[in-house]
N, C-alpha and C. Protein backbone atom coordinates (compact mmCIF):
# COMPACT_ATOMS: atom_id res chain seq x y z
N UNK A 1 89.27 -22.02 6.45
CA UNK A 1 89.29 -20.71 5.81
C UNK A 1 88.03 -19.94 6.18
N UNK A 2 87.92 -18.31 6.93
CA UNK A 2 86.78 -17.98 7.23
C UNK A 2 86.23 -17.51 5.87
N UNK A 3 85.18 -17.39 6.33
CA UNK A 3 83.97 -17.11 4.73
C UNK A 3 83.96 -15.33 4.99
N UNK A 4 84.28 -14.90 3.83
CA UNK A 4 83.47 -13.49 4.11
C UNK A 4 82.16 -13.51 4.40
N UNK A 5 81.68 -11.69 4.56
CA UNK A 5 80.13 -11.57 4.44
C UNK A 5 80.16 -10.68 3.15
N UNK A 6 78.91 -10.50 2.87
CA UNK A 6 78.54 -10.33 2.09
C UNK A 6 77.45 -9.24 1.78
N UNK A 7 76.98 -8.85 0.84
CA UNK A 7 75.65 -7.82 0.70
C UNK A 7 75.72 -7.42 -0.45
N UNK A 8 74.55 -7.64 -1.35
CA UNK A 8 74.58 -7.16 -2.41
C UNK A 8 73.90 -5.81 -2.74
N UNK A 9 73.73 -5.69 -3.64
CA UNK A 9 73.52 -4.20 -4.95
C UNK A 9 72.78 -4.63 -5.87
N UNK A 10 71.40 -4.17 -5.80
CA UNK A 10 70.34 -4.35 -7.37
C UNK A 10 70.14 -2.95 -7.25
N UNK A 11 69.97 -2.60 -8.41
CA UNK A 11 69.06 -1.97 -9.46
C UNK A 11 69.01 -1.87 -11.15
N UNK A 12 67.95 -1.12 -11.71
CA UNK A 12 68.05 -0.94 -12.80
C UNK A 12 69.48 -0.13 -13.28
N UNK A 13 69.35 -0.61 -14.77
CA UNK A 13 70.88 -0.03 -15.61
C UNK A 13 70.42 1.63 -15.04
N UNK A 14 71.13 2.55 -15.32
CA UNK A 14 71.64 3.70 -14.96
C UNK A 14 71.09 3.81 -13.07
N UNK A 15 71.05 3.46 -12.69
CA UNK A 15 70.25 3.67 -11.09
C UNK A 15 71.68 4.48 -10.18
N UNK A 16 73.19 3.97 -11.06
CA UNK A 16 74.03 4.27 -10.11
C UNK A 16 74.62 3.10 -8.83
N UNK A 17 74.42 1.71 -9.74
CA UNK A 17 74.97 0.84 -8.62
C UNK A 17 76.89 1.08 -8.47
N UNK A 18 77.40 0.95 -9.57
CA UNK A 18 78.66 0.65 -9.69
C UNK A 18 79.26 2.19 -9.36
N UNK A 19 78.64 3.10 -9.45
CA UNK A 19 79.23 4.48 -8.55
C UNK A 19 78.88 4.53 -6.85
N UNK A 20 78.00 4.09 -6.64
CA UNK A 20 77.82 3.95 -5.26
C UNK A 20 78.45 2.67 -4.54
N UNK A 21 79.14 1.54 -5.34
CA UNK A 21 80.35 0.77 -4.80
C UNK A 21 81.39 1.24 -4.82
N UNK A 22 81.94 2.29 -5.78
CA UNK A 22 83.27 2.88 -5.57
C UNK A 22 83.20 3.66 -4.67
N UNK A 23 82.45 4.04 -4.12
CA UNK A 23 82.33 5.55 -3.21
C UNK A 23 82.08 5.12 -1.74
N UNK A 24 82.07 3.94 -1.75
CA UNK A 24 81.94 2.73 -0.52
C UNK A 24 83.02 2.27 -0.34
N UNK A 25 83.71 1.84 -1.06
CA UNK A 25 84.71 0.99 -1.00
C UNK A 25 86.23 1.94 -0.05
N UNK A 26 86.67 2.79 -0.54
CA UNK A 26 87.24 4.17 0.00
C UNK A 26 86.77 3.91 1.75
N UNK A 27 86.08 4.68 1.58
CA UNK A 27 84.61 4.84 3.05
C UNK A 27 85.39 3.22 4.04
N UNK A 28 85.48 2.34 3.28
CA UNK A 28 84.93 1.12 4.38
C UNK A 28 86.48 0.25 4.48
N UNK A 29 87.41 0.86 3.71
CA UNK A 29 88.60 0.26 3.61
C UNK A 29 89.44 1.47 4.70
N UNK A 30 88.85 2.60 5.10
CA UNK A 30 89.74 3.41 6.05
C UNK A 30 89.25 2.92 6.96
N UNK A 31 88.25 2.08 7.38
CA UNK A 31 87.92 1.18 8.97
C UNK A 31 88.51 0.70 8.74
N UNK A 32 89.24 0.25 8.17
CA UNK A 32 90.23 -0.65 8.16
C UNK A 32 89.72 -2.16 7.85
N UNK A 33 88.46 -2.15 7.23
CA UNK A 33 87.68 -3.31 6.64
C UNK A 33 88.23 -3.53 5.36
N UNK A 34 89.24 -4.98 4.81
CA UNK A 34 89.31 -5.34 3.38
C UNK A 34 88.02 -5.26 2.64
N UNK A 35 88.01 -4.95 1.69
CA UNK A 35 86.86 -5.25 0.50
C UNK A 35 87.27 -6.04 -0.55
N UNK A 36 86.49 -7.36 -1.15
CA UNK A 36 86.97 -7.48 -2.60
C UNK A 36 85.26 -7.26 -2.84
N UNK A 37 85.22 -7.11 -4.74
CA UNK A 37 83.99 -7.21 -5.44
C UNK A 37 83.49 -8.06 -6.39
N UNK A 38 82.38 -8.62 -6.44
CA UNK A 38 82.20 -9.44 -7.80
C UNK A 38 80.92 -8.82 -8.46
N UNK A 39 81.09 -8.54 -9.94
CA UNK A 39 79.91 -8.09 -10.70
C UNK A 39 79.72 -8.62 -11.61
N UNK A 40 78.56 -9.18 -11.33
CA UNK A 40 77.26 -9.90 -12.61
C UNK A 40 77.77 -9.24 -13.98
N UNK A 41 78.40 -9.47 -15.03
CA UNK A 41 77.90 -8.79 -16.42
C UNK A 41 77.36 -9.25 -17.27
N UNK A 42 76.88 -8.54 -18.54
CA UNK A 42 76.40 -9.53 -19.75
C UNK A 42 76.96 -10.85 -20.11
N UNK A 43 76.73 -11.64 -20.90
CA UNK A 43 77.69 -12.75 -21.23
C UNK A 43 78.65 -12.05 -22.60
N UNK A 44 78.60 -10.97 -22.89
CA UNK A 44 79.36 -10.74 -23.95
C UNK A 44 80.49 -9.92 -23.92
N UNK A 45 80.67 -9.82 -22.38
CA UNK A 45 82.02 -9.03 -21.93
C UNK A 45 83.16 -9.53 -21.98
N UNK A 46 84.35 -8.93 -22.17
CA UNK A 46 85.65 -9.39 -22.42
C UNK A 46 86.65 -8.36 -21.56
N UNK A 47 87.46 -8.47 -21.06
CA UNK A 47 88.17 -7.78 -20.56
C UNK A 47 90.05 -7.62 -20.76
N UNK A 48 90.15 -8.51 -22.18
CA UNK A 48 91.17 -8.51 -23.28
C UNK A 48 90.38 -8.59 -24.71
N UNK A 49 91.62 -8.10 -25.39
CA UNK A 49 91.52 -7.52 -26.68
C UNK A 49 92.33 -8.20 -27.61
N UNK A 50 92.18 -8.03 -28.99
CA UNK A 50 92.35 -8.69 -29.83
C UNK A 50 94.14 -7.64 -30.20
N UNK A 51 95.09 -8.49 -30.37
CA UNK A 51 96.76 -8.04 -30.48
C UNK A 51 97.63 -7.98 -28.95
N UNK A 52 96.81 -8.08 -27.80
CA UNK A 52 97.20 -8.84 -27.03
C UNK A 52 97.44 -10.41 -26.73
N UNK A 53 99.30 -10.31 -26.48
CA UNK A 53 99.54 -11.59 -26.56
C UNK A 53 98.69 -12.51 -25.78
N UNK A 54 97.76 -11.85 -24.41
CA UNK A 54 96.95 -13.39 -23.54
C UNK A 54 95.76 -13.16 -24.43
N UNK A 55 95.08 -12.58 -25.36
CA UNK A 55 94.66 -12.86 -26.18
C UNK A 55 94.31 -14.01 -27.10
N UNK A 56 95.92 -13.87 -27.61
CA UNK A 56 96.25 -15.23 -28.73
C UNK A 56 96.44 -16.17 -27.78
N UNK A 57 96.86 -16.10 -26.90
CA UNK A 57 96.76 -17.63 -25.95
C UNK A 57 95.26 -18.00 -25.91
N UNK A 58 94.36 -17.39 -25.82
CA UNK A 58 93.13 -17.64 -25.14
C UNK A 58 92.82 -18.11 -26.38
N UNK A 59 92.66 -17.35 -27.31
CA UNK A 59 92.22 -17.33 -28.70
C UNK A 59 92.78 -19.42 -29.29
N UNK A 60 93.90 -19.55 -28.95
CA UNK A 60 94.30 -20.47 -29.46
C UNK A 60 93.78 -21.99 -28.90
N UNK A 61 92.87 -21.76 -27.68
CA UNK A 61 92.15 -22.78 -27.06
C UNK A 61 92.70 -22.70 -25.52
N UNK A 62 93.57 -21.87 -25.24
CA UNK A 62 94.11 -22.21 -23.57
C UNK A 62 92.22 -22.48 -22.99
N UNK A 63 92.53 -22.85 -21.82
CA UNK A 63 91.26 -22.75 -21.17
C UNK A 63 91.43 -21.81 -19.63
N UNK A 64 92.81 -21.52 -19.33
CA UNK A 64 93.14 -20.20 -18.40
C UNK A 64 94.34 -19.79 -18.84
N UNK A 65 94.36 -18.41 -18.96
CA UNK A 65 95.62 -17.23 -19.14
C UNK A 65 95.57 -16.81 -17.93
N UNK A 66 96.82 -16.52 -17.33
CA UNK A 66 97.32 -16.24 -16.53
C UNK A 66 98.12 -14.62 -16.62
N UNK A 67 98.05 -13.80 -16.54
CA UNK A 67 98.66 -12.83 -16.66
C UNK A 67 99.24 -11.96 -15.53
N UNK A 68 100.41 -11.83 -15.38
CA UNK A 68 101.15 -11.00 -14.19
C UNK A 68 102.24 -10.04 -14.13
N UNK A 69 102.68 -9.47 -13.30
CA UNK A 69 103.67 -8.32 -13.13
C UNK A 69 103.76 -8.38 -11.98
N UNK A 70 104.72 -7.67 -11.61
CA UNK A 70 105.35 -6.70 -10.52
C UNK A 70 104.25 -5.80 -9.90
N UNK A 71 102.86 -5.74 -10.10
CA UNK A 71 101.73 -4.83 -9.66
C UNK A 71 100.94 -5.71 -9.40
N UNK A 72 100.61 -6.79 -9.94
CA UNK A 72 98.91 -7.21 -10.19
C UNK A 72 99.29 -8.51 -11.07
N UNK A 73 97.87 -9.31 -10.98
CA UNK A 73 98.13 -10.52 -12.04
C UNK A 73 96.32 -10.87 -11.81
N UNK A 74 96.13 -11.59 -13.30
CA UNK A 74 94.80 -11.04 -13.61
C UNK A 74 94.48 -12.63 -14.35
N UNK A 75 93.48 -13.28 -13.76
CA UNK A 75 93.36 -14.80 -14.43
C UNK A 75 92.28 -15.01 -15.35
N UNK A 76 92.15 -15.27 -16.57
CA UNK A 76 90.96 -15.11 -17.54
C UNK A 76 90.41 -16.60 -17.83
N UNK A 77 89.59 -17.13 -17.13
CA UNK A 77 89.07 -18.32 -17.67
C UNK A 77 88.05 -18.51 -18.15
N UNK A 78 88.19 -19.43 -19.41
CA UNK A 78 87.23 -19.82 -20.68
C UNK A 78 86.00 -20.75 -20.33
N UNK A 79 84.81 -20.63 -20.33
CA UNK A 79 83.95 -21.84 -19.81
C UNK A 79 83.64 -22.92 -21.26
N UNK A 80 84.43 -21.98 -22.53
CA UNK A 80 84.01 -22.87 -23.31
C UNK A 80 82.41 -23.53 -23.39
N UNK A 81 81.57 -23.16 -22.71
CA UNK A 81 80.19 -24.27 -22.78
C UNK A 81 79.69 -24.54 -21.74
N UNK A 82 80.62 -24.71 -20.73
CA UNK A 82 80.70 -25.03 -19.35
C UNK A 82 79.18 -24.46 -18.21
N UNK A 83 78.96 -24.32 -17.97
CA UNK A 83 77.88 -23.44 -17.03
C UNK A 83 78.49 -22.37 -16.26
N UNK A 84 78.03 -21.42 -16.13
CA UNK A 84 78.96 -20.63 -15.55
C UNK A 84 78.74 -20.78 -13.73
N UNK A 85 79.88 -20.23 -13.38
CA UNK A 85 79.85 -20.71 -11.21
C UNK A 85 78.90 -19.85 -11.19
N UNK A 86 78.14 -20.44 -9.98
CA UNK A 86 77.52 -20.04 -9.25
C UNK A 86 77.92 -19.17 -7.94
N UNK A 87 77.99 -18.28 -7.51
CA UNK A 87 78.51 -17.35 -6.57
C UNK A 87 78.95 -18.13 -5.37
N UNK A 88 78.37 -18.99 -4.79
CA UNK A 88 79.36 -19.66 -4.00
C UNK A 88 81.00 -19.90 -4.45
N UNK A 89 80.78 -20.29 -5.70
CA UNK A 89 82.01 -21.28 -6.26
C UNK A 89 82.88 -19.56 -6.98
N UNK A 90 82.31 -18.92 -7.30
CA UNK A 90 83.05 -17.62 -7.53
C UNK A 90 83.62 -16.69 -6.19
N UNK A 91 82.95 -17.05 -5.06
CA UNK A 91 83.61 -16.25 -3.61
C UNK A 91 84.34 -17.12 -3.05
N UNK A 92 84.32 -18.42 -3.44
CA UNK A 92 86.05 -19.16 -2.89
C UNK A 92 87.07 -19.03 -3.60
N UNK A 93 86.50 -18.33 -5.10
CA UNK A 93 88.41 -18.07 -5.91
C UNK A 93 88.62 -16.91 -5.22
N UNK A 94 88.01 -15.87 -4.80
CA UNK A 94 88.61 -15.00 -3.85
C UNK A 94 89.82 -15.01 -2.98
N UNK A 95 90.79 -14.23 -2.71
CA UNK A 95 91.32 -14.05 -1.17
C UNK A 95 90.78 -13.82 -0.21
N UNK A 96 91.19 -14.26 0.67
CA UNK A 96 90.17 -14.06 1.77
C UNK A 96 89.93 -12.55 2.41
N UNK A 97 89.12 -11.60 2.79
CA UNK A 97 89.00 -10.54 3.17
C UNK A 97 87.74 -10.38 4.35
N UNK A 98 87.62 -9.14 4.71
CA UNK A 98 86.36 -9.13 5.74
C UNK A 98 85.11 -8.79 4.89
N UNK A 99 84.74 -8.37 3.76
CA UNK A 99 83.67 -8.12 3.02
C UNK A 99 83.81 -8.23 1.66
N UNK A 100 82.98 -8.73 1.24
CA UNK A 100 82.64 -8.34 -0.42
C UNK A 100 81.30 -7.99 -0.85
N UNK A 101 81.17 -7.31 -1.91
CA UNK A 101 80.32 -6.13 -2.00
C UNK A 101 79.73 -7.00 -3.47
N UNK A 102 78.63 -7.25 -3.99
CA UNK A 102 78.21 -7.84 -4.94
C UNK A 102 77.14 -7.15 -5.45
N UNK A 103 77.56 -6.77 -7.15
CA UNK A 103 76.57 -6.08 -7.89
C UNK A 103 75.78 -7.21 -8.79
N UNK A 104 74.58 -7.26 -8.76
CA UNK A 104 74.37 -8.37 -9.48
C UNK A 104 73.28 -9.47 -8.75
N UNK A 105 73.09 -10.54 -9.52
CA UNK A 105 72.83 -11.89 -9.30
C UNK A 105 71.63 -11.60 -7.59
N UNK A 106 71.52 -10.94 -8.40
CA UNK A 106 69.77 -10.90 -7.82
C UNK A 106 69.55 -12.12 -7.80
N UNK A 107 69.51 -13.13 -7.91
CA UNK A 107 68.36 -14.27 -7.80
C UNK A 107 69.53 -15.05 -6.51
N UNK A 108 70.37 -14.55 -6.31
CA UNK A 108 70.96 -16.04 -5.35
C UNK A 108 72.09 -14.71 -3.99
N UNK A 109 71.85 -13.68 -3.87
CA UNK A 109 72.12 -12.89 -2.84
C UNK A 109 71.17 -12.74 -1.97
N UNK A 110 71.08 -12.85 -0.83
CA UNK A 110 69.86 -13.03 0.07
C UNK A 110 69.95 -11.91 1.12
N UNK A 111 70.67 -10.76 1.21
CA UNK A 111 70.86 -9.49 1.76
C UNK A 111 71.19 -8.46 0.69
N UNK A 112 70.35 -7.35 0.37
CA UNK A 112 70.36 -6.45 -0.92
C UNK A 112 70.06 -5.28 -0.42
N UNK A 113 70.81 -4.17 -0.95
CA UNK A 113 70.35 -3.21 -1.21
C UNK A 113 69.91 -2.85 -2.60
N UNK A 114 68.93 -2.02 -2.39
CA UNK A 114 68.17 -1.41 -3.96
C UNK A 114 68.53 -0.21 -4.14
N UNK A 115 68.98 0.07 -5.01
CA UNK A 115 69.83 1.48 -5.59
C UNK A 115 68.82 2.24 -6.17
N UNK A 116 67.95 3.30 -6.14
CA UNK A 116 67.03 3.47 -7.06
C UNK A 116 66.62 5.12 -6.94
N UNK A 117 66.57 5.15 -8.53
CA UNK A 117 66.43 6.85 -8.59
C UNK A 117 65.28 7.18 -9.54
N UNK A 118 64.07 7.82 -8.72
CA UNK A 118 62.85 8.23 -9.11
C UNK A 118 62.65 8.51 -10.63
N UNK A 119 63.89 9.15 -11.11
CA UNK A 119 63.89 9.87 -12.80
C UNK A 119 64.15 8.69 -13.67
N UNK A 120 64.63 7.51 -13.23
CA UNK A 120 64.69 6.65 -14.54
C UNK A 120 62.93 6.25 -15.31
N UNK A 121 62.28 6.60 -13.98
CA UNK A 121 60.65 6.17 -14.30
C UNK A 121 60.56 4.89 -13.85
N UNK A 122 61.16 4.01 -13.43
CA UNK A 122 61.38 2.56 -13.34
C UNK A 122 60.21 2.18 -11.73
N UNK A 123 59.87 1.18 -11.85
CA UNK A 123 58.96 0.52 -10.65
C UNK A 123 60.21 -0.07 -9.44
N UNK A 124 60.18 0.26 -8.30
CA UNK A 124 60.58 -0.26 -7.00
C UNK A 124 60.81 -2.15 -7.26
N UNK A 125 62.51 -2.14 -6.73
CA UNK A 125 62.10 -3.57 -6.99
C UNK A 125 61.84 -4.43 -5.82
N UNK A 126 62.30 -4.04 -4.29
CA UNK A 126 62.17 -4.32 -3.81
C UNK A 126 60.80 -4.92 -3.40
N UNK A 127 59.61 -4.46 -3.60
CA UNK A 127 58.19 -5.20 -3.27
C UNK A 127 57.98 -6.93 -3.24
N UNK A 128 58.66 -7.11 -4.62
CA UNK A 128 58.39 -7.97 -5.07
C UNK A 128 59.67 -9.41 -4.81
N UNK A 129 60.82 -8.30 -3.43
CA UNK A 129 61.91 -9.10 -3.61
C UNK A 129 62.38 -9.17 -2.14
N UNK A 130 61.99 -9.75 -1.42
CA UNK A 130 62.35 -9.82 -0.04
C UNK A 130 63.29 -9.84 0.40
N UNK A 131 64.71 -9.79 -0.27
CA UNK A 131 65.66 -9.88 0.24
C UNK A 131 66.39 -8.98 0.24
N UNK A 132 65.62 -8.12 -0.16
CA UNK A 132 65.60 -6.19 -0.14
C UNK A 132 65.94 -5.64 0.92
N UNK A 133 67.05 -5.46 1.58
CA UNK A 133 66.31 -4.84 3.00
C UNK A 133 66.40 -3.60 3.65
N UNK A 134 67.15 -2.54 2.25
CA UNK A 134 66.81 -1.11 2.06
C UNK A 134 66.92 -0.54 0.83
N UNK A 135 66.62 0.38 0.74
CA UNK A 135 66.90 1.58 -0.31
C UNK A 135 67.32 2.15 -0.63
N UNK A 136 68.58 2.94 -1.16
CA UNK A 136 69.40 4.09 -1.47
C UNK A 136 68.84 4.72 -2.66
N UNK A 137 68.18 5.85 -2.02
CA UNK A 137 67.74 6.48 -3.25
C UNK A 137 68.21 8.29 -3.24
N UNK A 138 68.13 8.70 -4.52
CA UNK A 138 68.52 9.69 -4.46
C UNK A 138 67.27 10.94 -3.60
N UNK A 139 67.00 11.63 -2.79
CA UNK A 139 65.95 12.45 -1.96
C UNK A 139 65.27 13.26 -2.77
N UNK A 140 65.30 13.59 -4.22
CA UNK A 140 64.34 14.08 -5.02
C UNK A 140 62.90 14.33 -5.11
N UNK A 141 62.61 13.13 -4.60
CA UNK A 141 61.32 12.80 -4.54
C UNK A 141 60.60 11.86 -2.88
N UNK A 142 59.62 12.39 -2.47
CA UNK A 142 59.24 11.49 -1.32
C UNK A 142 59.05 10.16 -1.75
N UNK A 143 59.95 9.12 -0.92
CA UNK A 143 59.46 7.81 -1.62
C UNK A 143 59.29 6.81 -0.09
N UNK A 144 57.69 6.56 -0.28
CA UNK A 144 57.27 6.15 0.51
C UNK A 144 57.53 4.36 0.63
N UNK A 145 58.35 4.19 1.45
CA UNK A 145 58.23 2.38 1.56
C UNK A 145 58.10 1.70 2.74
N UNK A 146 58.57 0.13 3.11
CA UNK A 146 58.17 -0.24 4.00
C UNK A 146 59.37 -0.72 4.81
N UNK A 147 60.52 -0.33 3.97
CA UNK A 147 61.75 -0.52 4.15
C UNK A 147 62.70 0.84 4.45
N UNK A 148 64.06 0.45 5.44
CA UNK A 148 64.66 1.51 5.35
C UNK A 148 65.07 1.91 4.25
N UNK A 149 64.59 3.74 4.24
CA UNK A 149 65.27 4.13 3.27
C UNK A 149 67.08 5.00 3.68
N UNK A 150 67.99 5.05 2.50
CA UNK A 150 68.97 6.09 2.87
C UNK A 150 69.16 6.98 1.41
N UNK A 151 69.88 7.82 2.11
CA UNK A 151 70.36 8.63 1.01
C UNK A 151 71.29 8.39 0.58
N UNK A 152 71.53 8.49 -1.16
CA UNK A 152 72.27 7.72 -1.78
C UNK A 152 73.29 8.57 -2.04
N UNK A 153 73.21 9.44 -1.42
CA UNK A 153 74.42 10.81 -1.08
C UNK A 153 75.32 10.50 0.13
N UNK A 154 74.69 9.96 0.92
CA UNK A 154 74.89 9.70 2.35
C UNK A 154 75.74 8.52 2.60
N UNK A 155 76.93 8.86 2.07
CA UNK A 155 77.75 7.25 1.32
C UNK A 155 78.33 6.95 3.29
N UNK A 156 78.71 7.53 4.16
CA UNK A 156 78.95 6.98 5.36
C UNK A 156 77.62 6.03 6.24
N UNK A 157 76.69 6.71 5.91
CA UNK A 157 75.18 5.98 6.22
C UNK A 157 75.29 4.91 5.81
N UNK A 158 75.36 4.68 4.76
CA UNK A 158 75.06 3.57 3.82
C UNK A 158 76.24 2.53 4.35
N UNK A 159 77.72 2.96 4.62
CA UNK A 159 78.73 2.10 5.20
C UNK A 159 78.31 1.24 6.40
N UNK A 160 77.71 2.57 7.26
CA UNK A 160 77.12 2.13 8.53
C UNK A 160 76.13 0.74 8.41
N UNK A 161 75.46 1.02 7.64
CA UNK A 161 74.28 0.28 7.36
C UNK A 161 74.76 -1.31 6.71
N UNK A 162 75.70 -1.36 5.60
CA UNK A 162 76.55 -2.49 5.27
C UNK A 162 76.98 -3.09 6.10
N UNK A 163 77.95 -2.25 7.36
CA UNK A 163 78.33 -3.33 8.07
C UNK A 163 77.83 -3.92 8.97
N UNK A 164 76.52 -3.40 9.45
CA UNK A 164 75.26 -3.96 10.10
C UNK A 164 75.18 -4.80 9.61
N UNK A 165 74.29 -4.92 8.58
CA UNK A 165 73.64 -6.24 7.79
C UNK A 165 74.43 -7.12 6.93
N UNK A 166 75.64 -6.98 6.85
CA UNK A 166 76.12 -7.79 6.57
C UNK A 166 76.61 -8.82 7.03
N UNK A 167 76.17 -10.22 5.96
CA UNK A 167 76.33 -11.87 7.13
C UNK A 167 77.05 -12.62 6.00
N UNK A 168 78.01 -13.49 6.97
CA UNK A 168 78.84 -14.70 6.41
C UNK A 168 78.10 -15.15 5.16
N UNK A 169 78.85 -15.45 4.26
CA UNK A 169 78.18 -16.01 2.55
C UNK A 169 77.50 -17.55 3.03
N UNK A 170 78.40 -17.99 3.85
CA UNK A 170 77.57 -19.64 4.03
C UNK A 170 76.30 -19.12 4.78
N UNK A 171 76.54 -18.64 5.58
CA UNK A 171 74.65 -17.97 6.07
C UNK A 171 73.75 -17.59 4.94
N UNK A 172 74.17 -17.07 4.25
CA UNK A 172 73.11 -16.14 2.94
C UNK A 172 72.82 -17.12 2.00
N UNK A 173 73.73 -17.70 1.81
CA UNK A 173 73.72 -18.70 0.67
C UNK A 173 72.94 -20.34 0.72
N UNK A 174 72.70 -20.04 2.37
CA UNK A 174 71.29 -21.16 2.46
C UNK A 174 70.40 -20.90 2.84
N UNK A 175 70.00 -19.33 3.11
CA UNK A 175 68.82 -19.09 3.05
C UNK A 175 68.06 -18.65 1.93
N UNK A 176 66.22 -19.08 1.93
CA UNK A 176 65.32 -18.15 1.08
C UNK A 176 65.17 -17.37 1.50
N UNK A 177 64.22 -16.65 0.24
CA UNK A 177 63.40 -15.35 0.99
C UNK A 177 62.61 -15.77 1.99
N UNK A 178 61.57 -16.71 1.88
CA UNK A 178 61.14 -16.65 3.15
C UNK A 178 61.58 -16.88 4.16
N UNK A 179 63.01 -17.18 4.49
CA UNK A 179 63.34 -17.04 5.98
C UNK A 179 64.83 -16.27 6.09
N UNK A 180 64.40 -14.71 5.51
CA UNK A 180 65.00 -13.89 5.64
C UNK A 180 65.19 -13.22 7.37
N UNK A 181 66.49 -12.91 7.66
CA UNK A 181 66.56 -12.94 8.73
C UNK A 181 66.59 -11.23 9.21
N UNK A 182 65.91 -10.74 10.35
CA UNK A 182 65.29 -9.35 11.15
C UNK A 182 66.85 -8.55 10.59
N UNK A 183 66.32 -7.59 10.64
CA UNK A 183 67.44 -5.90 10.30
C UNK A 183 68.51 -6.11 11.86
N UNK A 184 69.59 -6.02 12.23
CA UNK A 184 69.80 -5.88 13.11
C UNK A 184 69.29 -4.42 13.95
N UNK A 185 69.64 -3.41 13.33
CA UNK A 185 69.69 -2.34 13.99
C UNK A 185 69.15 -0.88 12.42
N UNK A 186 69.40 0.34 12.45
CA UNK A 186 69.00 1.41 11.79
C UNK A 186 70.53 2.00 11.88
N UNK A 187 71.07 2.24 10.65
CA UNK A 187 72.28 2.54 10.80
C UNK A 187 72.76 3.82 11.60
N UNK A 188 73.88 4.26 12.15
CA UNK A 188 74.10 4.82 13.16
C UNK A 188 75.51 5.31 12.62
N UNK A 189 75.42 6.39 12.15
CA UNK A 189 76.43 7.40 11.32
C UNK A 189 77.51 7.95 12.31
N UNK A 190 78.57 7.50 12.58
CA UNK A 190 79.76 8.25 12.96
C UNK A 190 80.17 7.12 13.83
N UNK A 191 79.57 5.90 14.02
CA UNK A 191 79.41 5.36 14.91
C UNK A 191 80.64 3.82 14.12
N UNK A 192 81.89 4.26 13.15
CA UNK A 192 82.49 3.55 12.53
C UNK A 192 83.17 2.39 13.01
N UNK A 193 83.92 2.95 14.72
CA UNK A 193 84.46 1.76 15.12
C UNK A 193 83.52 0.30 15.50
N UNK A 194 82.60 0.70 16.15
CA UNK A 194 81.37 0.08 16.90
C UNK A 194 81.41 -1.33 15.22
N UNK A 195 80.70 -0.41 14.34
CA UNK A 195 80.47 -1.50 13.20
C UNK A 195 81.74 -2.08 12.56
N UNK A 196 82.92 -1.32 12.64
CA UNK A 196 84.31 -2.80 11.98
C UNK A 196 84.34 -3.79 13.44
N UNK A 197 84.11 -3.70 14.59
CA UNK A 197 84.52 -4.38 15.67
C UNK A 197 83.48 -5.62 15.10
N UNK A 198 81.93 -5.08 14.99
CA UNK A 198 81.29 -6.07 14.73
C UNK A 198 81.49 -6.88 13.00
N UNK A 199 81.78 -6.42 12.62
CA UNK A 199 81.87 -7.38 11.30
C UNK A 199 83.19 -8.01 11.14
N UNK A 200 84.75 -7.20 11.62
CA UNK A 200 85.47 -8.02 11.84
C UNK A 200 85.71 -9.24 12.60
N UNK A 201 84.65 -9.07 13.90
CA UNK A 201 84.30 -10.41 15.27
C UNK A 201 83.33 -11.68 14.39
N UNK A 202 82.43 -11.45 13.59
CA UNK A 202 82.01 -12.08 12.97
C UNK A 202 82.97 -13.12 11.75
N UNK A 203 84.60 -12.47 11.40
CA UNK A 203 85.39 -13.38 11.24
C UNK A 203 86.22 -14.12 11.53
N UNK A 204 86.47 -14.32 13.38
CA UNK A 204 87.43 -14.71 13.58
C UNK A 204 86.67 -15.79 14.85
């Protein structure tokens, strides 16, 4: 089974991560690149409700609900206590696709972008996080770094730039920061086929 690649998404709460994945996703699925996504949330999220029948299943001790239709089918499992997966073990319940896009789990994504907008007041996280290896920020303000920056307007840039740096999960997932691996290139805007040739060749 090939492994996707991968690239994640940090920033602070309001920075605009989860609007700048939808506005990507569009963008990178007319190359004709699959996308799936996985996002980090609190531990106190739920995504059923109480008078829904997979509810009372869950409610009653199931340890997976299964839920489906004629559209979609949606699997809810209980850790009960359990530890929760670790992103390896969460990108093999996946289907297989050419990318996935990961908001979150800063501590175990080893290719990141930093989402970051001058007005929250918030400190740069990248300095302190090597596996940073640009910026999307909004152009408000000059923001001087040591990393590429893009504009977080500039949602084709930013595509460009994804499918550059983006590498197989078994690659990312055994490296540290310290042996983070060189930028390939500076993204190159219009230049769409060039980058699905390369990230789709990287799966087959």
């Amino acid at each position: 089974m090939r492994t996707p690649n991968i690239i994640g998404f940090v920033g602070w709460s309001g920075s605009g991560k989860t609007t700048l994945i939808t506005r990507l996703i569009p963008v990178l699925t007319a190359r004709g690149i699959s996308v799936s996504t996985i996002k980090h949330a609190h531990h106190g999220f739920d995504i059923d409700k109480p008078g829904k029948d997979s509810y009372a299943h869950r409610s009653a001790g199931a340890t997976e609900v299964l839920v489906t239709s004629g559209n979609r089918w949606a699997l809810i499992h209980e850790l009960r206590g359990h530890p929760e997966p670790d992103l390896g073990e969460l990108l093999a319940k996946l289907a297989p696709v050419d990318l996935v896009l990961i908001e979150g789990f800063k501590r175990t994504t080893s290719i990141k972008i930093e989402v970051y907008r001058p007005s929250l007041g918030k400190p740069l996280i990248y300095p302190a996080d090597r596996s940073v290896v640009a910026v999307a920020v909004d152009m408000s303000a000059p923001l001087p770094t040591t990393i590429p920056t893009l504009a977080l307007d500039d949602v084709e840039a930013i595509a460009d730039f994804v499918v550059l740096q983006a590498m197989p999960a078994e690659q990312q997932l055994s490296l540290s920061s310290e042996r983070m691996p060189q930028l390939r290139t500076r993204p190159r805007v219009g230049d769409g086929s060039a980058t699905r040739t390369r990230l789709r060749g990287m799966q087959r």
